[in-house]
Protein backbone atom coordinates (compact mmCIF):
# COMPACT_ATOMS: atom_id res chain seq x y z
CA UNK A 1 -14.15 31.85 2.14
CA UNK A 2 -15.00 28.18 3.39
CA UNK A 3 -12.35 26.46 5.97
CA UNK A 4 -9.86 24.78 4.81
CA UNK A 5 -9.81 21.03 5.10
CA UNK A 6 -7.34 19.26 7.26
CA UNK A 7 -5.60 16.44 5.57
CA UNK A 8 -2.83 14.05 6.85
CA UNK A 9 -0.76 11.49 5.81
CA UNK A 10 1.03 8.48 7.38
CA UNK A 11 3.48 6.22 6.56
CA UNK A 12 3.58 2.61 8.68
CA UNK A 13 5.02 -0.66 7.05
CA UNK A 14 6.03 0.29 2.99
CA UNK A 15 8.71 1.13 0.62
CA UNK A 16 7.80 5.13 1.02
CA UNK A 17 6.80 4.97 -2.88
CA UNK A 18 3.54 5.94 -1.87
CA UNK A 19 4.69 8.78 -0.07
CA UNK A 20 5.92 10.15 -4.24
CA UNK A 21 2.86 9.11 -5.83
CA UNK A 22 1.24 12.14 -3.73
CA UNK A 23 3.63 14.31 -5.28
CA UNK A 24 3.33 12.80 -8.74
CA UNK A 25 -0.01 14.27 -9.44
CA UNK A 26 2.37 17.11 -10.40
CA UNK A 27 0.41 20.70 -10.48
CA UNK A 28 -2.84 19.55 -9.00
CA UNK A 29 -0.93 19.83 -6.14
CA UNK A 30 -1.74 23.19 -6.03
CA UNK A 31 -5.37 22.26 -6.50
CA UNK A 32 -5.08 20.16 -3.13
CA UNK A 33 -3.10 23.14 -1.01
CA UNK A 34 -5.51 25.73 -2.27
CA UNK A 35 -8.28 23.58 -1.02
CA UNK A 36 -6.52 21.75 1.69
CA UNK A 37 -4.66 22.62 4.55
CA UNK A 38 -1.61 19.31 5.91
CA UNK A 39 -1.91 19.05 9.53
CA UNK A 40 0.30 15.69 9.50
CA UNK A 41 3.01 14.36 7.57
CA UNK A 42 5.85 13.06 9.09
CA UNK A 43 8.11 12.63 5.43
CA UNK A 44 7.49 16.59 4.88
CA UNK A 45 6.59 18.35 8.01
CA UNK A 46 7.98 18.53 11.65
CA UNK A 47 4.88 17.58 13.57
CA UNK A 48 5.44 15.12 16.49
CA UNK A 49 3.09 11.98 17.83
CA UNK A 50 2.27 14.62 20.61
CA UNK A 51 0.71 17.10 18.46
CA UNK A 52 -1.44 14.92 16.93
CA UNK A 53 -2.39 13.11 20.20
CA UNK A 54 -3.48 17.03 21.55
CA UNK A 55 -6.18 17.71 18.39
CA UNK A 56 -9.43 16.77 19.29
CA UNK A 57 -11.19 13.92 18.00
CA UNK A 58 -12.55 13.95 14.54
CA UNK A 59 -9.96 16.79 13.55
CA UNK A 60 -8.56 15.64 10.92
CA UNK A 61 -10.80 15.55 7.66
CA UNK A 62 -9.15 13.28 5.62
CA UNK A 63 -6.10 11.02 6.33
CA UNK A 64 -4.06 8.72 4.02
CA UNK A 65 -2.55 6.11 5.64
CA UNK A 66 0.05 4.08 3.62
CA UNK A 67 1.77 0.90 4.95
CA UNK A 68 0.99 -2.49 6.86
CA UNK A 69 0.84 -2.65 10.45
CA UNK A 70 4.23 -4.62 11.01
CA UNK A 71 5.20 -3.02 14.81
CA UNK A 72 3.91 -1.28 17.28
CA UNK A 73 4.52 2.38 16.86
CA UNK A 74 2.24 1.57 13.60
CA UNK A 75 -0.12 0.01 15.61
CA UNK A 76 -0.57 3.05 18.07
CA UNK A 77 -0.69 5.55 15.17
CA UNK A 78 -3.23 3.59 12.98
CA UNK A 79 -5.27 3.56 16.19
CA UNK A 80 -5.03 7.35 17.02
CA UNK A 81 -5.12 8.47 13.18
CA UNK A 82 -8.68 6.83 13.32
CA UNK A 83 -9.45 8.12 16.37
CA UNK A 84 -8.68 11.80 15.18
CA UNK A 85 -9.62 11.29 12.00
CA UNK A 86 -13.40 11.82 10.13
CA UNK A 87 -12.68 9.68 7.13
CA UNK A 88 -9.39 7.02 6.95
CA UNK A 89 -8.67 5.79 3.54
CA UNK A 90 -6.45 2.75 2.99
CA UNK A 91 -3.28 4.15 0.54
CA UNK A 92 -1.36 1.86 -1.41
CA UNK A 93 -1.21 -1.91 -1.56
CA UNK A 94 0.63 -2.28 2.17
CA UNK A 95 -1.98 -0.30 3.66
CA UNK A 96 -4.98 -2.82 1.76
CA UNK A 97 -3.35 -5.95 1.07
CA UNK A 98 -0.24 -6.56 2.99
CA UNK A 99 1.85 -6.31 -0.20
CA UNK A 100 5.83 -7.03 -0.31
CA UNK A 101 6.15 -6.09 3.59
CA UNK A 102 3.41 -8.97 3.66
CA UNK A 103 5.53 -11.89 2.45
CA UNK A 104 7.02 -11.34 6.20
CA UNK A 105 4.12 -13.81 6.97
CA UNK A 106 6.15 -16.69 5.41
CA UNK A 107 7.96 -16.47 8.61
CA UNK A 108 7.78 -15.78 12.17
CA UNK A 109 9.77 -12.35 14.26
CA UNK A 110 12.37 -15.40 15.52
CA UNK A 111 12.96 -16.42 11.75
CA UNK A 112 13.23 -13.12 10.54
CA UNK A 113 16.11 -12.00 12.97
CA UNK A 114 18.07 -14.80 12.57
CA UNK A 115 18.14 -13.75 8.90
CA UNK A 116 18.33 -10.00 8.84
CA UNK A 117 20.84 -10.48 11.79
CA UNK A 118 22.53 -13.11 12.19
CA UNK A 119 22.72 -15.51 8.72
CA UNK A 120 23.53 -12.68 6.24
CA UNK A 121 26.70 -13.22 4.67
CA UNK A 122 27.61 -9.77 5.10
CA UNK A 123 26.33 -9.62 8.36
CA UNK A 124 29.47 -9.86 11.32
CA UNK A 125 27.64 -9.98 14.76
CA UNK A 126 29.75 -12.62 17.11
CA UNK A 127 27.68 -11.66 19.98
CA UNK A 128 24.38 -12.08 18.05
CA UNK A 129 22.84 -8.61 19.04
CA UNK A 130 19.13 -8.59 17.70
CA UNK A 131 16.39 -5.49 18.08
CA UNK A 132 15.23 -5.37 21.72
CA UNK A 133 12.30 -2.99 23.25
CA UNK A 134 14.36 -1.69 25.57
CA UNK A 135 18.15 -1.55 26.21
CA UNK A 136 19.91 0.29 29.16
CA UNK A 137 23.00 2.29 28.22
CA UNK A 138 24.60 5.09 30.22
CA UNK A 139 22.75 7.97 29.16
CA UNK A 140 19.69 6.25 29.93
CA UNK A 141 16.50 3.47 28.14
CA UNK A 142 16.68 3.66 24.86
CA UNK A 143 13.22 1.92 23.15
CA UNK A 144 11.71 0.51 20.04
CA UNK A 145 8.30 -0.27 18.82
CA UNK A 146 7.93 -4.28 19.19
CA UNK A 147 7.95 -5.99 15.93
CA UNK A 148 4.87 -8.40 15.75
CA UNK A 149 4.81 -11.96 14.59
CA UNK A 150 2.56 -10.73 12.17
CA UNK A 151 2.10 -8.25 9.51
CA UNK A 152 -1.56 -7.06 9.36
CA UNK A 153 -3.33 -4.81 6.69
CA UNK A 154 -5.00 -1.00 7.99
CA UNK A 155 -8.48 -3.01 8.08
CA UNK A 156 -7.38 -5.79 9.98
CA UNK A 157 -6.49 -3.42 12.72
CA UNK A 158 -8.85 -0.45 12.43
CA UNK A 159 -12.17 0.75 10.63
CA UNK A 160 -11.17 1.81 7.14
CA UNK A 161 -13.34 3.67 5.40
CA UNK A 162 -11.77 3.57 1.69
CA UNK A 163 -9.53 2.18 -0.44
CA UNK A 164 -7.16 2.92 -3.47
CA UNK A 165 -4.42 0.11 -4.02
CA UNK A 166 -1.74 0.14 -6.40
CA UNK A 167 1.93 -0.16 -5.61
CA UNK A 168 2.25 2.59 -5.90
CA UNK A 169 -1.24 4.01 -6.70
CA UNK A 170 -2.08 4.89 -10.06
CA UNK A 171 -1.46 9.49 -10.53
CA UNK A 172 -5.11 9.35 -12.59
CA UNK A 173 -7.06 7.34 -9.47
CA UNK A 174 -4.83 9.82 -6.97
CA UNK A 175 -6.06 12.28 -8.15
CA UNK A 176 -9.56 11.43 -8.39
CA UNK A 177 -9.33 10.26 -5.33
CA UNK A 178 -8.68 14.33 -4.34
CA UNK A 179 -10.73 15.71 -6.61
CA UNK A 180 -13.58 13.50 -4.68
CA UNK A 181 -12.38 14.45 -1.19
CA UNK A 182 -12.22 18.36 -1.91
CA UNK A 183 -15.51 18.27 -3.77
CA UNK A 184 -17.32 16.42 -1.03
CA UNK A 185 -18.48 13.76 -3.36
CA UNK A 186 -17.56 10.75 -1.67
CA UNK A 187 -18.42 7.34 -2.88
CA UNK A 188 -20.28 4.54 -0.63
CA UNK A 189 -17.92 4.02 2.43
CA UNK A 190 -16.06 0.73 1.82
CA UNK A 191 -15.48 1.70 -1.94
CA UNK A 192 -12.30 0.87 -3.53
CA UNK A 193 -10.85 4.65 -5.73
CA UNK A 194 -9.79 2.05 -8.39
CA UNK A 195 -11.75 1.01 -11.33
CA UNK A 196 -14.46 -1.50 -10.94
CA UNK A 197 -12.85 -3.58 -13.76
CA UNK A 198 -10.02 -6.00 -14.04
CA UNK A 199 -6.88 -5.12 -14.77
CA UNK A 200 -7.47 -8.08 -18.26
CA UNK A 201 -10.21 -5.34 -19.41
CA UNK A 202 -7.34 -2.75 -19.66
CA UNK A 203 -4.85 -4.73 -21.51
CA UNK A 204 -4.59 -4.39 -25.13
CA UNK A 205 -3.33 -7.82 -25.66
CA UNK A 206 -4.54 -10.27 -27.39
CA UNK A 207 -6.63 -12.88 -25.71
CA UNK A 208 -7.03 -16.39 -26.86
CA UNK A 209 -7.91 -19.46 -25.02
CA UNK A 210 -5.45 -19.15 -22.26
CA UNK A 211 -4.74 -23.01 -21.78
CA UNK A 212 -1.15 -23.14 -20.42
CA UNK A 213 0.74 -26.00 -21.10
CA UNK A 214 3.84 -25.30 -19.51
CA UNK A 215 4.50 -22.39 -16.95
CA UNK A 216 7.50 -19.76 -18.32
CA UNK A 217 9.61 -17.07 -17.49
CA UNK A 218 9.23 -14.33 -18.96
CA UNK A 219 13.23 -14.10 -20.36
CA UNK A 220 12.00 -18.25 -21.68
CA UNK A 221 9.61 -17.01 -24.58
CA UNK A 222 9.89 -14.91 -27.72
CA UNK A 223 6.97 -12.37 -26.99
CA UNK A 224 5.56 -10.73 -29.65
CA UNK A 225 4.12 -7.99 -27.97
CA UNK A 226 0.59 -8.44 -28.75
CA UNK A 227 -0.31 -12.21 -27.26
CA UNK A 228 -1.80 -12.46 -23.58
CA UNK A 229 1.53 -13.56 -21.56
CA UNK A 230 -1.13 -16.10 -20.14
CA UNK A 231 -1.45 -17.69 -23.35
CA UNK A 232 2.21 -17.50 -24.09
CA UNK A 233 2.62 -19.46 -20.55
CA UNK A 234 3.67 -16.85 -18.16
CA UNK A 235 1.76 -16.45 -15.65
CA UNK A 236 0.34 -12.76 -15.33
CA UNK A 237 -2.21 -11.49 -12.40
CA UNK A 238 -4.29 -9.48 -14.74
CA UNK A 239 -7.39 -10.83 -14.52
CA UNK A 240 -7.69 -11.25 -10.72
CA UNK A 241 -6.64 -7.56 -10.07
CA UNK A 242 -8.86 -4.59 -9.89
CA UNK A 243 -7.96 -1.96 -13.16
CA UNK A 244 -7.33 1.40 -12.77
CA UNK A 245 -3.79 1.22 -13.68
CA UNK A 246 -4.05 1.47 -17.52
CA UNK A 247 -2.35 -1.87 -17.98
CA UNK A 248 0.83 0.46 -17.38
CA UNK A 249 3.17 -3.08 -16.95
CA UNK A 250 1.73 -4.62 -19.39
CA UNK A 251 2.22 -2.03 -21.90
CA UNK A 252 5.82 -1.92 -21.22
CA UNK A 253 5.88 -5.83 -21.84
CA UNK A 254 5.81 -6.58 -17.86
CA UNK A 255 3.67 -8.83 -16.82
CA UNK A 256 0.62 -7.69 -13.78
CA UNK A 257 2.21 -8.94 -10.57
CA UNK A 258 -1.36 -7.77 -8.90
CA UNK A 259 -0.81 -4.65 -7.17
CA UNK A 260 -3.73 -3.61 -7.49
CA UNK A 261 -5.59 -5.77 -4.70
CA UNK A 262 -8.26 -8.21 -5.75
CA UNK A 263 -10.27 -7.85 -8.27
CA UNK A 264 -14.15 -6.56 -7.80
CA UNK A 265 -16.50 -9.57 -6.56
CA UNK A 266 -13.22 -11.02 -5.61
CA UNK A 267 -12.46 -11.77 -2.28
CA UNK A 268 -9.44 -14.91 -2.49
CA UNK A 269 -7.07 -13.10 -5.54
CA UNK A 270 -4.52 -16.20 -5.63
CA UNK A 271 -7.33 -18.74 -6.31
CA UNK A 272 -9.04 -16.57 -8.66
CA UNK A 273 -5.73 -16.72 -9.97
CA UNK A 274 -6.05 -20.44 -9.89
CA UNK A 275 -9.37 -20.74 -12.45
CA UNK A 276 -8.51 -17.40 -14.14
């Protein structure tokens, strides 16, 4: 019988959504186990920093690493998870495009503590106590990873060898995305596990010329459930987002909010946006 692989996970800066989608591919998660052995995943299994920090470099087959890099602590592990690991693959739309925890770049750390702190108006702190790195009490330091100015995707801070976006990802492209790692049959390093199609060539809507007059909510129109919400005047991300989702928002009448990253050939989504 062949050795097992060794797969781990992380999760850095996200929701922990991506953390489910794993378990969403339902019984092929026997498929992976049989196949696949977890050396490292902090939401499941009691395996410290240490333990990964003592396995020898290029251990670890296969990792997933879901989240931005928003603090330190991330920082460190995205570093050492490289470092330990053969191939890294970019999980989720935190981990390849900043996402939701992303919008932190609006601001700056100071900003952001005077609002999660101090402005709040459920928020009672007359001493205006905010996160420190290191506080003395009487049992001793007490620390915390530094939060960073900025919020920075996996690739921004360390080589990344794939990518599957999606917020969370889609179950079919998770699980292709295993069925490629247990088989061996990786694609090109640098290849996105989502479809090399727009999320536009999914949609079963109807598309018509797509000249908006007048931008819309989507509670402002009477949608009859088979016009492109572009041409009904709200705005919808669908054709500057990579497919692989199945149009799965816009076939419950939501329009694509682009959580699937860029779409292929694309580098700048919101000004492909722009001339879409």
């Amino acid at each position: 019988m062949s050795e097992k692989l060794k797969v781990a996970f992380y999760w850095a800066a996200s929701c922990g959504g991506c953390e489910i989608a794993v378990l969403d591919i339902n019984e092929k998660i026997l498929d992976v186990v049989a196949k696949a052995d977890l050396v490292f995943w902090p939401v499941a299994l009691d395996i410290k920093y240490k333990d990964v920090e003592a396995m020898p470099d290029k251990y670890i087959d296969v990792c997933l690493f879901n989240g931005a890099i928003r603090n330190s602590e991330q920082e460190h592990m995205a570093k050492l998870l490289r470092q330990k690991s053969k191939v890294l693959v970019a999980f989720g739309s935190c981990a390849c495009d900043g996402c939701v925890v992303g919008l932190g770049n609006l601001w700056n750390k100071e900003k952001i503590f005077e609002r999660a702190y101090l402005e709040t108006p459920s928020t009672k702190n007359p001493q205006a106590v905010t996160p420190q790195t290191r506080v003395q009490v009487k049992e001793g330091e007490l620390e915390l990873p530094e939060f960073y100015d900025t919020v920075k995707t996996l690739a921004q801070t360390v080589d990344v060898d794939y990518f599957i976006s999606g917020c969370p990802p889609p179950v079919p492209r998770v699980i292709e995305t295993f069925e490629a790692i247990l088989s061996g049959k990786l694609p090109p390093k640098g290849s996105s596990f989502l479809l090399n199609k727009s999320v536009c060539d999914e949609c079963p809507r109807e598309k018509k010329d797509r000249k908006i007059t007048q931008i819309k909510r989507i509670y402002e129109i009477e949608d009859d459930f088979k016009t492109c919400f572009l041409d009904q005047g709200v705005i919808c991300m669908g054709p500057a987002t990579r497919g692989g989702c199945n149009a799965q928002c816009l076939k419950a009448n939501i329009p694509c909010t682009g959580c699937g990253g860029p779409a292929p050939k694309i580098t700048d989504q919101g000004a492909a946006m722009m001339s879409a």
